[in-house]
Protein backbone atom coordinates (compact mmCIF):
# COMPACT_ATOMS: atom_id res chain seq x y z
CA UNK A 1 0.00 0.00 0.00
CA UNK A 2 1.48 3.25 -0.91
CA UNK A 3 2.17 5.69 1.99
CA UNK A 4 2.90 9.38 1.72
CA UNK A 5 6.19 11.08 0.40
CA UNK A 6 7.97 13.31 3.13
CA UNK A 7 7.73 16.65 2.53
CA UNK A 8 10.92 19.00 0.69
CA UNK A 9 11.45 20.19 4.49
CA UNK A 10 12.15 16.52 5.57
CA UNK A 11 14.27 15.56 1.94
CA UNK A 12 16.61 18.49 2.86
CA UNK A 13 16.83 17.83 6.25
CA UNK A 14 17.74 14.41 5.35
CA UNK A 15 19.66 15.24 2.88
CA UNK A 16 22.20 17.89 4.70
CA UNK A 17 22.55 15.14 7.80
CA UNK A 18 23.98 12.53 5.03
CA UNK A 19 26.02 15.38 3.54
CA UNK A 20 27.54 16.50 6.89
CA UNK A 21 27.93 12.83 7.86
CA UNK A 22 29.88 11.91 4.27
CA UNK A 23 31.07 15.24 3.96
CA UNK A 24 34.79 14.39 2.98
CA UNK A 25 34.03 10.99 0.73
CA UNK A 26 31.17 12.79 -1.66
CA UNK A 27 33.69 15.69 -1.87
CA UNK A 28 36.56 13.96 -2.77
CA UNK A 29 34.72 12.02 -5.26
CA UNK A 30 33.68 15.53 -7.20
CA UNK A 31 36.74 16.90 -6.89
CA UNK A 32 39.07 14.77 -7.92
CA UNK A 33 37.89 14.09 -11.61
CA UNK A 34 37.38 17.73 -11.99
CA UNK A 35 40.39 19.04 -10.92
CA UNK A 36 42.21 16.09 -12.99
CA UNK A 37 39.76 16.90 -15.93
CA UNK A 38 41.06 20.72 -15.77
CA UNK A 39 44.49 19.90 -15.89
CA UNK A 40 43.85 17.35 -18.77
CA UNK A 41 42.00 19.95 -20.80
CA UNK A 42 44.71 22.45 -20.26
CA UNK A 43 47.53 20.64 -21.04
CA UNK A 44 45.82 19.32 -24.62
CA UNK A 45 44.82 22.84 -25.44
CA UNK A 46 48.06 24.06 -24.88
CA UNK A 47 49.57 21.72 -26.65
CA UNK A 48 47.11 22.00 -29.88
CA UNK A 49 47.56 25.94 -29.46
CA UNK A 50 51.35 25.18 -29.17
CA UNK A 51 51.98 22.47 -32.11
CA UNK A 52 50.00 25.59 -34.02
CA UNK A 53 52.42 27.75 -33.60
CA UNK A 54 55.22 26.34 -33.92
CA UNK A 55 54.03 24.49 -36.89
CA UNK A 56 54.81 25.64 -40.62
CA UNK A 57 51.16 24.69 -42.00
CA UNK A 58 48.08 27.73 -41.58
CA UNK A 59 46.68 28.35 -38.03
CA UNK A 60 43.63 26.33 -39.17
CA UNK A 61 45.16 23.77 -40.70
CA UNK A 62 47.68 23.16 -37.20
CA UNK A 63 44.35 23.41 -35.32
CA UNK A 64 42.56 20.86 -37.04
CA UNK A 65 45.30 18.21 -36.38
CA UNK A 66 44.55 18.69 -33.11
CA UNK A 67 41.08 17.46 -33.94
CA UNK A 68 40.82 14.49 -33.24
CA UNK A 69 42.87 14.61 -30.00
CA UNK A 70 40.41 16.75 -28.63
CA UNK A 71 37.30 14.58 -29.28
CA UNK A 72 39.62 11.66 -27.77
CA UNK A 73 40.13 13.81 -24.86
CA UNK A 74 36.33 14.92 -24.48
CA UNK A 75 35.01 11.38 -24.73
CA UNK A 76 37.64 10.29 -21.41
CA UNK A 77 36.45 13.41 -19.76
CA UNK A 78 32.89 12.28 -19.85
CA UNK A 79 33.33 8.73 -19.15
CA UNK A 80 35.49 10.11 -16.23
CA UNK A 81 32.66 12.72 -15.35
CA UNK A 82 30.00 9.93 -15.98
CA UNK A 83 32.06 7.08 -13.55
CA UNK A 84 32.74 10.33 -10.72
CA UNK A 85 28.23 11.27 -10.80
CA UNK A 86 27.84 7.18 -10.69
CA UNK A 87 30.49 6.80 -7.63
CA UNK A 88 28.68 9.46 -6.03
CA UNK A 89 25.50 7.81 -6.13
CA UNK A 90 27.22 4.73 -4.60
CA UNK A 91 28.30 6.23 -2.10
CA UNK A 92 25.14 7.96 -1.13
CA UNK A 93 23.34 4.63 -1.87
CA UNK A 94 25.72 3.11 0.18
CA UNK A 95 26.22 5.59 3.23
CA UNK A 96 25.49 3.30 5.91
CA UNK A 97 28.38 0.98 4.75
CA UNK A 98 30.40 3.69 5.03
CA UNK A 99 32.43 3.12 1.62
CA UNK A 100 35.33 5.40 1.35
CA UNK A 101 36.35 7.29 -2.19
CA UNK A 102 37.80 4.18 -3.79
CA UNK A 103 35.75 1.33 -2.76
CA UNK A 104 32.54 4.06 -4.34
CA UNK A 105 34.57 4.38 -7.53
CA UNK A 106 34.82 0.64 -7.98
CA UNK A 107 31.62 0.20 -7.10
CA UNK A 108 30.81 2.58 -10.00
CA UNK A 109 33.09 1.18 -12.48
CA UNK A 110 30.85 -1.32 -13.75
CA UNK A 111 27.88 0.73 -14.34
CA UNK A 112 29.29 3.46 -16.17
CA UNK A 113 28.55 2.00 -19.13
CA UNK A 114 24.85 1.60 -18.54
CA UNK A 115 24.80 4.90 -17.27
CA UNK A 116 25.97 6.11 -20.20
CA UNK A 117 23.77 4.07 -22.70
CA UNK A 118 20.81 5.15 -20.55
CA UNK A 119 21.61 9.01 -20.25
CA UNK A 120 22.08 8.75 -24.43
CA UNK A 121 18.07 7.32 -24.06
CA UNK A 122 17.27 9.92 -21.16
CA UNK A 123 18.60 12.83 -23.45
CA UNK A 124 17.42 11.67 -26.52
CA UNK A 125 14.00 11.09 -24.95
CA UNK A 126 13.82 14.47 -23.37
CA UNK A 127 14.67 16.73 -26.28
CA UNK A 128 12.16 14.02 -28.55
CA UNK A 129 9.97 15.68 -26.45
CA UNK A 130 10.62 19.01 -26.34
CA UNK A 131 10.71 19.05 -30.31
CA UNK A 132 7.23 17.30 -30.29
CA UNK A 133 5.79 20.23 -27.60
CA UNK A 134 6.96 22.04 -24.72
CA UNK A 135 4.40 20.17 -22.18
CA UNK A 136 5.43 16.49 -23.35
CA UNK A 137 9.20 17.53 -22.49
CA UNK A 138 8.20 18.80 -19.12
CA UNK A 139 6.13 15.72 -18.54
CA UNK A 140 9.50 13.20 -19.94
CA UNK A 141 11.96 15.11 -17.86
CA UNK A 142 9.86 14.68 -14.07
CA UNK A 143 8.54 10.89 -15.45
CA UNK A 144 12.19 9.99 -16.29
CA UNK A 145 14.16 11.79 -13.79
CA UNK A 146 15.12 9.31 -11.47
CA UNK A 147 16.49 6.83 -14.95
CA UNK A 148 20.10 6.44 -13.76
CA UNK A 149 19.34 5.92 -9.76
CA UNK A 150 17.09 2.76 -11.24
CA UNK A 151 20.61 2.12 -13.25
CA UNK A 152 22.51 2.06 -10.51
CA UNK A 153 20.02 0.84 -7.20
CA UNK A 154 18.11 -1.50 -9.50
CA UNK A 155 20.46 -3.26 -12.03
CA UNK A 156 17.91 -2.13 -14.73
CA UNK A 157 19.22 -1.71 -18.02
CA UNK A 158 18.19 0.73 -21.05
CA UNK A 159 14.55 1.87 -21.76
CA UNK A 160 13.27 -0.48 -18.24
CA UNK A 161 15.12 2.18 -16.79
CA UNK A 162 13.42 5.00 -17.91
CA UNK A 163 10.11 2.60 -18.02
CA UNK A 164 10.48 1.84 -14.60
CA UNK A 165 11.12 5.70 -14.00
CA UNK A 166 7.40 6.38 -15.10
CA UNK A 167 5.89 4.07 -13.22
CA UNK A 168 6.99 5.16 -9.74
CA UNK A 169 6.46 8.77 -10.83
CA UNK A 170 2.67 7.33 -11.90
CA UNK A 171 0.06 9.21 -9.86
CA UNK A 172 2.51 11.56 -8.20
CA UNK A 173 3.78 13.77 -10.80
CA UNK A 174 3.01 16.64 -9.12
CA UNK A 175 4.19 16.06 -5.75
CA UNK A 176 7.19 14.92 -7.35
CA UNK A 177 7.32 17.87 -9.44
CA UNK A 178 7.02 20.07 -5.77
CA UNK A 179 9.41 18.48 -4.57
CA UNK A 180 12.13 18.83 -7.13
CA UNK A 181 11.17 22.53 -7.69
CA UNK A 182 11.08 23.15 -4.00
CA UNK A 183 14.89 22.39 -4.48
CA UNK A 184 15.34 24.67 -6.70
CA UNK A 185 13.81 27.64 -5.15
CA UNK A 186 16.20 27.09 -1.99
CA UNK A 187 19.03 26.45 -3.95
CA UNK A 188 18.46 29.64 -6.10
CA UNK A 189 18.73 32.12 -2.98
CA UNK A 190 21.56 30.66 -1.10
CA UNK A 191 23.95 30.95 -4.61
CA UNK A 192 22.59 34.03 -6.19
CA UNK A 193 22.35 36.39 -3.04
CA UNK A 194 26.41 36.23 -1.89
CA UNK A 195 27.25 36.22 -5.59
CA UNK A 196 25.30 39.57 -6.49
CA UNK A 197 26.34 40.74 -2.90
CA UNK A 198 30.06 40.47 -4.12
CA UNK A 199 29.80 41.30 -7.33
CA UNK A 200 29.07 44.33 -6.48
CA UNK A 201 31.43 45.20 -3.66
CA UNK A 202 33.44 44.50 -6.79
CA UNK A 203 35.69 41.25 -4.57
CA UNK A 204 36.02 38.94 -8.35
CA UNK A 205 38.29 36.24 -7.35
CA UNK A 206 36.00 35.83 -3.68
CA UNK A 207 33.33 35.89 -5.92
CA UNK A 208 35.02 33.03 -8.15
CA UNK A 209 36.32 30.95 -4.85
CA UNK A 210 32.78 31.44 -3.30
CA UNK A 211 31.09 30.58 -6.42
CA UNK A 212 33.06 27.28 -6.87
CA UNK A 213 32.47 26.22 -3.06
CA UNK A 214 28.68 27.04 -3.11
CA UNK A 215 28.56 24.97 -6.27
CA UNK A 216 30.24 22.10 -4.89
CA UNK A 217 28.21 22.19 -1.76
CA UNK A 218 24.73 22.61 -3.66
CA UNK A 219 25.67 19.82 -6.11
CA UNK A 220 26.36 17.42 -3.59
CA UNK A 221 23.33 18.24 -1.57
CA UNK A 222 21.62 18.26 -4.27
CA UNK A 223 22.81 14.60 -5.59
CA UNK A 224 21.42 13.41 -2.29
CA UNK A 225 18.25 15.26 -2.21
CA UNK A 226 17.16 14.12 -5.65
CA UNK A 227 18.71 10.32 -4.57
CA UNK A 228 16.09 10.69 -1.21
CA UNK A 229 13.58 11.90 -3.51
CA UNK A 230 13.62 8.34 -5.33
CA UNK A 231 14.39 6.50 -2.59
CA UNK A 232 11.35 7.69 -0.60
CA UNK A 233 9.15 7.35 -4.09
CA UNK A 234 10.20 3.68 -4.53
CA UNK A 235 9.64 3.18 -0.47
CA UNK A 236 6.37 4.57 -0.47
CA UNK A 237 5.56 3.28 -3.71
CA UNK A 238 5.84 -0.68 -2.01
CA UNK A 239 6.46 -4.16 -3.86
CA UNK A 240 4.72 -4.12 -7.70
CA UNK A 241 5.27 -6.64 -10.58
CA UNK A 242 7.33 -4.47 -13.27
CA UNK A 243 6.67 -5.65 -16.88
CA UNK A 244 6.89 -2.84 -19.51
CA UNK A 245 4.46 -3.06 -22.16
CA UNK A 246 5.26 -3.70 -26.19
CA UNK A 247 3.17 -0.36 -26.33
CA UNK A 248 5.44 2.06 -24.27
CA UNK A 249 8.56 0.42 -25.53
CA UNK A 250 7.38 0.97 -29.56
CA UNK A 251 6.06 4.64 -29.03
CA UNK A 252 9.91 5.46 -27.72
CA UNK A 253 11.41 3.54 -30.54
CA UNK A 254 9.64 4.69 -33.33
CA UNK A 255 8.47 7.84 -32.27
CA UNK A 256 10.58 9.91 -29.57
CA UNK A 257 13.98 8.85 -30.12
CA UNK A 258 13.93 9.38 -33.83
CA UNK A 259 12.87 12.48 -33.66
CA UNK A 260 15.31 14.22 -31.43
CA UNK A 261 17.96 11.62 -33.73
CA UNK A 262 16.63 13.69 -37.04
CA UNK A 263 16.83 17.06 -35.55
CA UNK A 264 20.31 16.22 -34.02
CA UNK A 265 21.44 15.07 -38.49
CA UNK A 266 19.58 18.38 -39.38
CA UNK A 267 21.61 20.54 -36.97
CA UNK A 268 24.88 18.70 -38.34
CA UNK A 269 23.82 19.21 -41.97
CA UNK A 270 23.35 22.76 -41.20
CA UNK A 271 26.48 22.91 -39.53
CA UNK A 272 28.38 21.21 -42.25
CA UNK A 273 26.44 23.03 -45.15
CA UNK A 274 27.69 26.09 -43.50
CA UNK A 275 31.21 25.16 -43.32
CA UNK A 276 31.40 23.84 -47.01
CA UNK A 277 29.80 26.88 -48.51
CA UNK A 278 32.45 28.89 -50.59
């Protein structure tokens, strides 16, 4: 029988007590890929900018060696960014073991994969439905929001993900939809106010500092608010027999998924119609 959701009040209370209690681990997990993903990106773009000029070939034509380096370098950094969100989420998942920084990144290893298979459905999804209407985006982004917890807590795979997704969001939508905006409007006054306060006692690298802390803190707090927010949904939501239907599985197969696929070949046309063009 399915109970009632606690409140935003009670998430973010929840929430902050598991941050301040795993304060060091679910920092060190963001940190250290981004830091390391800065000084990757810096040291290839110097590089490229440095084989340019010292290279006898045009500007351009130095640059676009560098090319393919830099899509090498992009794809790492988000398989690095996608295995640091997913060894977050173990750890938060996991907080009661107590799993440390490398025990959550191991744990994460082996779904980044599915993560990233099922964010590539989750985005494709969501823009299929922004491109069909405005309303059936906003409707795919709350029914499919919680797609990669189910990836991670579940061991579902692909569109049972996102299937399974809808289904515990079925006949809350809008307290889940309170919920995640009540986030949002708490999260919107604690970073805006000390950065427009700063800004314009004119203080730019506090501001900078500041901003990066504040968006470390909210991030993480945020990672475990939304995490709480599916944990409490599945919870409430009790023991149910999951079996996606041939219906919901066609209409994202044939129908959402192309279409954000043909507007993503008709941006690249454009793109390379552009470029080609004497």
């Amino acid at each position: 029988m399915e109970t009632k959701l606690p409140g935003p009040i009670e998430l973010l209370k929840e929430a902050i007590g598991i941050t301040r209690d795993r304060f060091w681990t679910l920092v060190g997990i963001i940190l250290i890929p981004s830091l390391l993903g800065i000084l990757v990106g810096g040291i290839v773009v110097g590089g490229v900018f440095g084989i340019a000029a010292l290279s006898s070939k045009s500007f351009l034509a130095s640059i676009g060696l560098g090319i393919p380096l830099v899509i090498l370098v992009v794809a790492a950094l988000l398989v690095l960014q996608t295995w640091s969100y997913t060894a977050l989420i173990f750890a938060i998942k996991d907080s009661k073991e107590r799993i440390g920084v490398v025990e959550s990144f191991r744990r994460g290893w082996d779904k980044v994969r599915s993560v990233l298979w099922v964010s590539a459905l989750l985005s494709a999804t969501i823009l299929g439905g922004f491109l069909l209407l405005a309303i059936p985006g906003i409707i795919f982004v709350v029914w499919f929001v919680f797609a990669i917890y189910i990836v991670i807590a579940e061991n579902e795979k692909g569109l049972n993900a996102l299937l399974k997704s809808r289904e515990y969001v079925r006949g809350r939508w809008w307290g889940v939809v309170w919920r995640l905006v009540a986030f949002t409007l708490i999260y919107l006054p604690v970073f805006l106010i000390p950065t427009v306060l700063l800004t314009l006692a004119k203080v730019a690298w506090v501001t900078s500092v500041l901003n990066f802390v504040i968006s470390v803190l909210l991030g993480i707090v945020g990672a475990v608010y939304y995490y709480l927010v599916y944990y409490h949904l599945r919870e409430t939501k009790g023991e149910f027999s999951f079996a996606p239907s041939e219906k919901a599985r066609k209409f994202f197969v044939f129908i959402a998924i192309p279409v954000s696929v043909l507007f993503l070949l008709a941006i690249l046309a454009l793109i390379a119609f552009l470029a080609l063009r004497p």
